[in-house]
C-alpha atoms as a PDB file:
ATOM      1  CA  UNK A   1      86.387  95.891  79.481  1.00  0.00           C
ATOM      2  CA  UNK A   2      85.771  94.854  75.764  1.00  0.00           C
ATOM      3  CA  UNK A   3      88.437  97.494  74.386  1.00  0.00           C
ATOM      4  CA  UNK A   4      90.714  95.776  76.947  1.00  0.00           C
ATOM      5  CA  UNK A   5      90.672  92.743  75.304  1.00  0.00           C
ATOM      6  CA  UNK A   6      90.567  93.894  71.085  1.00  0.00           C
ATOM      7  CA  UNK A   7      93.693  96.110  72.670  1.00  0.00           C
ATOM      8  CA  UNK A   8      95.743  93.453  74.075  1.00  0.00           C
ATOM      9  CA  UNK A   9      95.131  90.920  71.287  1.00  0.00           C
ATOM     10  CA  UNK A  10      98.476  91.853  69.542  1.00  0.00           C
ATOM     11  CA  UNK A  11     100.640  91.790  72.783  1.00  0.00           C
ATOM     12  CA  UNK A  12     103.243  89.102  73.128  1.00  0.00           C
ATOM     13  CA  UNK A  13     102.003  87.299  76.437  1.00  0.00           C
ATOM     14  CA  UNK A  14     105.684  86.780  76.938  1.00  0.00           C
ATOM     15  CA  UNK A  15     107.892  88.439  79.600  1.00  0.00           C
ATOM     16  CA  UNK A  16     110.595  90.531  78.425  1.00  0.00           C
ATOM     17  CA  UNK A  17     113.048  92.866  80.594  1.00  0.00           C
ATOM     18  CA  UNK A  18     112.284  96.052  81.267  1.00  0.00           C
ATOM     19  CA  UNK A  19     114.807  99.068  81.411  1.00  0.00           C
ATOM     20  CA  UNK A  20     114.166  99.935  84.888  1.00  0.00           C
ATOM     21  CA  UNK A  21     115.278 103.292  84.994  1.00  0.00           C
ATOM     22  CA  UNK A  22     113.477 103.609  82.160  1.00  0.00           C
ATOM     23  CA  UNK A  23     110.283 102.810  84.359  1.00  0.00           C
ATOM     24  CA  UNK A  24     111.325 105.048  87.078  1.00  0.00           C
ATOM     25  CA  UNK A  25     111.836 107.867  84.688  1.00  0.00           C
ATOM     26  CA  UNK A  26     107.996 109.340  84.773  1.00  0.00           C
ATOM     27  CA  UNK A  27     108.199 109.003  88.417  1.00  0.00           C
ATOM     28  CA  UNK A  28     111.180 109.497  89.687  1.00  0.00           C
ATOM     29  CA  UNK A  29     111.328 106.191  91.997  1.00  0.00           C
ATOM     30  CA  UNK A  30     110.992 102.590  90.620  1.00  0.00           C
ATOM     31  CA  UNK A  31     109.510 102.013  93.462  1.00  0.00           C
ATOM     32  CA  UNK A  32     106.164 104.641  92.933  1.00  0.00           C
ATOM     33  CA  UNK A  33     106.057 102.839  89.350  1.00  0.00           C
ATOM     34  CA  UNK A  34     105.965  99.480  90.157  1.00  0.00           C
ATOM     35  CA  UNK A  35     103.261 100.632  92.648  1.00  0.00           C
ATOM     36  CA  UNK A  36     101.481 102.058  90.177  1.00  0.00           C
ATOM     37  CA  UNK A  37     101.787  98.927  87.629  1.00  0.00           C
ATOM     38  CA  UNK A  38     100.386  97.025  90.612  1.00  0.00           C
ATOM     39  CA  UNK A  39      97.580  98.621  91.298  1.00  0.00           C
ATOM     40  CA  UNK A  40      96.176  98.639  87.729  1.00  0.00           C
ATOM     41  CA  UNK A  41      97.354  94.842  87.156  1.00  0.00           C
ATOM     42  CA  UNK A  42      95.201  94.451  89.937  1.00  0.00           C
ATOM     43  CA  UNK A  43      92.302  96.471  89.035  1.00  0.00           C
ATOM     44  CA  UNK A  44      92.387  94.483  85.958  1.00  0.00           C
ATOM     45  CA  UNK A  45      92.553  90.820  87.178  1.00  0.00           C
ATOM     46  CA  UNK A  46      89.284  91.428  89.110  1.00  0.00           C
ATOM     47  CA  UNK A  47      87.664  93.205  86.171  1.00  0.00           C
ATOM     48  CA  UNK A  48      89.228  90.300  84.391  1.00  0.00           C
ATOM     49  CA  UNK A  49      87.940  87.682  86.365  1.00  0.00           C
ATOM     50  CA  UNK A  50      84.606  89.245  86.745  1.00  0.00           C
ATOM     51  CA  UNK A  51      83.809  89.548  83.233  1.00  0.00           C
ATOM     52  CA  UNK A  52      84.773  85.772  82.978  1.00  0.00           C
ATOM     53  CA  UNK A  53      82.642  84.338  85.804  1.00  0.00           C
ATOM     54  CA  UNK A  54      79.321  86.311  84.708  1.00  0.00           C
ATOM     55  CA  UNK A  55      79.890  85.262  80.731  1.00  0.00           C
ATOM     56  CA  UNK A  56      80.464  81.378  82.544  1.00  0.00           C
ATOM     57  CA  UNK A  57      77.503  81.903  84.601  1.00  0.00           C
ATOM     58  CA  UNK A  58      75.171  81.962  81.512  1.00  0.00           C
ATOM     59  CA  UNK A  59      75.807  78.491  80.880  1.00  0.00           C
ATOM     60  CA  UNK A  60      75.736  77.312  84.485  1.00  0.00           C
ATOM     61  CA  UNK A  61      72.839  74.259  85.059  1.00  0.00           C
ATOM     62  CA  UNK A  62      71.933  73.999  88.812  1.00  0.00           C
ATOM     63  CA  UNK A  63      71.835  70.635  89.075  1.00  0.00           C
ATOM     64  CA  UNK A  64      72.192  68.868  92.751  1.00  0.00           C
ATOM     65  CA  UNK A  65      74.017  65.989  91.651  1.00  0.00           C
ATOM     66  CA  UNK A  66      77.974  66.160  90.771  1.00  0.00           C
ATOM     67  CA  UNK A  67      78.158  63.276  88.525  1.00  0.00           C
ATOM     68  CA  UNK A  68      76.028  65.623  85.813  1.00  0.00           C
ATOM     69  CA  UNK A  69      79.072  67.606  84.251  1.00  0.00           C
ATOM     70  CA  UNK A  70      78.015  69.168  80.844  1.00  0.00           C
ATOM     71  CA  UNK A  71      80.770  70.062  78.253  1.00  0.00           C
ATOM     72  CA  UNK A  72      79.824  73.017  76.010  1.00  0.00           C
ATOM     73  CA  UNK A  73      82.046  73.765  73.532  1.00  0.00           C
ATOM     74  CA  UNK A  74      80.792  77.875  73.961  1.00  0.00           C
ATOM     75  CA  UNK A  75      82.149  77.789  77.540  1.00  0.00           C
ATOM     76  CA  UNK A  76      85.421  76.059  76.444  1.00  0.00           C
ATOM     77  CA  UNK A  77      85.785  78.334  73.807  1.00  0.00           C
ATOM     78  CA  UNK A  78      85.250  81.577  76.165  1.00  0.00           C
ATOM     79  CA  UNK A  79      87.573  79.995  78.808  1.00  0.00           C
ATOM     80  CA  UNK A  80      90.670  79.721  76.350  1.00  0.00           C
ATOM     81  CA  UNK A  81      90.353  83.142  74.953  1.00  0.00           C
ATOM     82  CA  UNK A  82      90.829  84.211  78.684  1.00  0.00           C
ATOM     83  CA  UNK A  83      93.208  81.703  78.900  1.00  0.00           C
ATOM     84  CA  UNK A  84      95.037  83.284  75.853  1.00  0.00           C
ATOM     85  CA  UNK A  85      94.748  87.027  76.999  1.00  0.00           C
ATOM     86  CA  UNK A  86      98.303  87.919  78.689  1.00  0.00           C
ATOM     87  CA  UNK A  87      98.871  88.409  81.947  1.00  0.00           C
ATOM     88  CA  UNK A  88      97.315  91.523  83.807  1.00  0.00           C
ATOM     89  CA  UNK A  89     100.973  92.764  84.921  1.00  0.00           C
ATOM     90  CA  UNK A  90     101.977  92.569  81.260  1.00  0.00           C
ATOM     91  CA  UNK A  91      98.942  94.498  80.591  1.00  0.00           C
ATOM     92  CA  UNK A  92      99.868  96.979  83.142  1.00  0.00           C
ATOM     93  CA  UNK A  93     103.075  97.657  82.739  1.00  0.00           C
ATOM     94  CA  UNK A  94     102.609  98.299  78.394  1.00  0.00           C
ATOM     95  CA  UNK A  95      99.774 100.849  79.577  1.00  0.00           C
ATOM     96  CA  UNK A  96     102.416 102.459  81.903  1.00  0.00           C
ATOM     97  CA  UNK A  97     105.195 102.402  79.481  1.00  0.00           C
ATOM     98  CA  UNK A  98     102.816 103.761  76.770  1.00  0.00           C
ATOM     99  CA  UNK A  99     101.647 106.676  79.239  1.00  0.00           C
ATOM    100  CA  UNK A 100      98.111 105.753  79.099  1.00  0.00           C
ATOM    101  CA  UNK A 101      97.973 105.689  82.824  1.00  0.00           C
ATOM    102  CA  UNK A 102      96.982 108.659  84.772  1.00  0.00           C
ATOM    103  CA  UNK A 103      97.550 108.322  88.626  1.00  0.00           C
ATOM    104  CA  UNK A 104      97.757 111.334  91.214  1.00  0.00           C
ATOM    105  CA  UNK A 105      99.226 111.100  94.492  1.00  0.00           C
ATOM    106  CA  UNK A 106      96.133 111.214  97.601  1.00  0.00           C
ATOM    107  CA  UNK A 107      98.763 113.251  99.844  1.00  0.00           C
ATOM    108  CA  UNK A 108     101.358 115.982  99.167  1.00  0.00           C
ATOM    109  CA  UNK A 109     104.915 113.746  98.544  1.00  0.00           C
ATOM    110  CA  UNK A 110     107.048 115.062 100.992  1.00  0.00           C
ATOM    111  CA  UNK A 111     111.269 114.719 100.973  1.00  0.00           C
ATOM    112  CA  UNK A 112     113.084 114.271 103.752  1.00  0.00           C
END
């Protein structure tokens, strides 16, 4: 997940309109793109999101009481980079336009 994030560091975390048909152009269907933009945006939250929570875990007391809240400057650190990174659709949908997605199809595509 580590050449995720040195990758992504120069992306604008911005949205910015897309030429759609320019999406659908690999595919044929805007439709099978966006479904395939999905499905890595979500792959990549989680991965995302799990890489966060263990990295946070190392600095997790167990302590009983709530009061006890310990601010480590580490932690903060690690949670604004995450913060920072852009959005996993951005992510995504870059990859896509780039062609550095591969996807197959689990059943023959029939046309009707």
């Amino acid at each position: 997940m580590s050449d995720i994030k040195t990758k992504v560091q120069g992306l604008d975390p911005n949205i910015k309109a897309r030429d759609v048909q320019g999406l659908a152009k690999t595919t044929g269907n805007i439709y099978e793109a966006l479904a395939i933009i999905a499905k890595r945006a979500n792959l990549l939250s989680v991965d995302l999101k799990h890489e966060l929570h263990n990295k946070l875990e190392e600095f997790a007391v167990s302590s009983d009481t709530i009061e006890e809240i310990h601010e480590n400057k580490e932690q903060i650190e690690i949670s604004k980079f995450y913060e920072r990174l852009p959005n996993p659709v951005i992510i995504a949908t870059e990859e896509y336009i780039n062609e550095e997605l591969h996807y197959r199809y689990n059943e023959e595509r029939r046309r009707f």
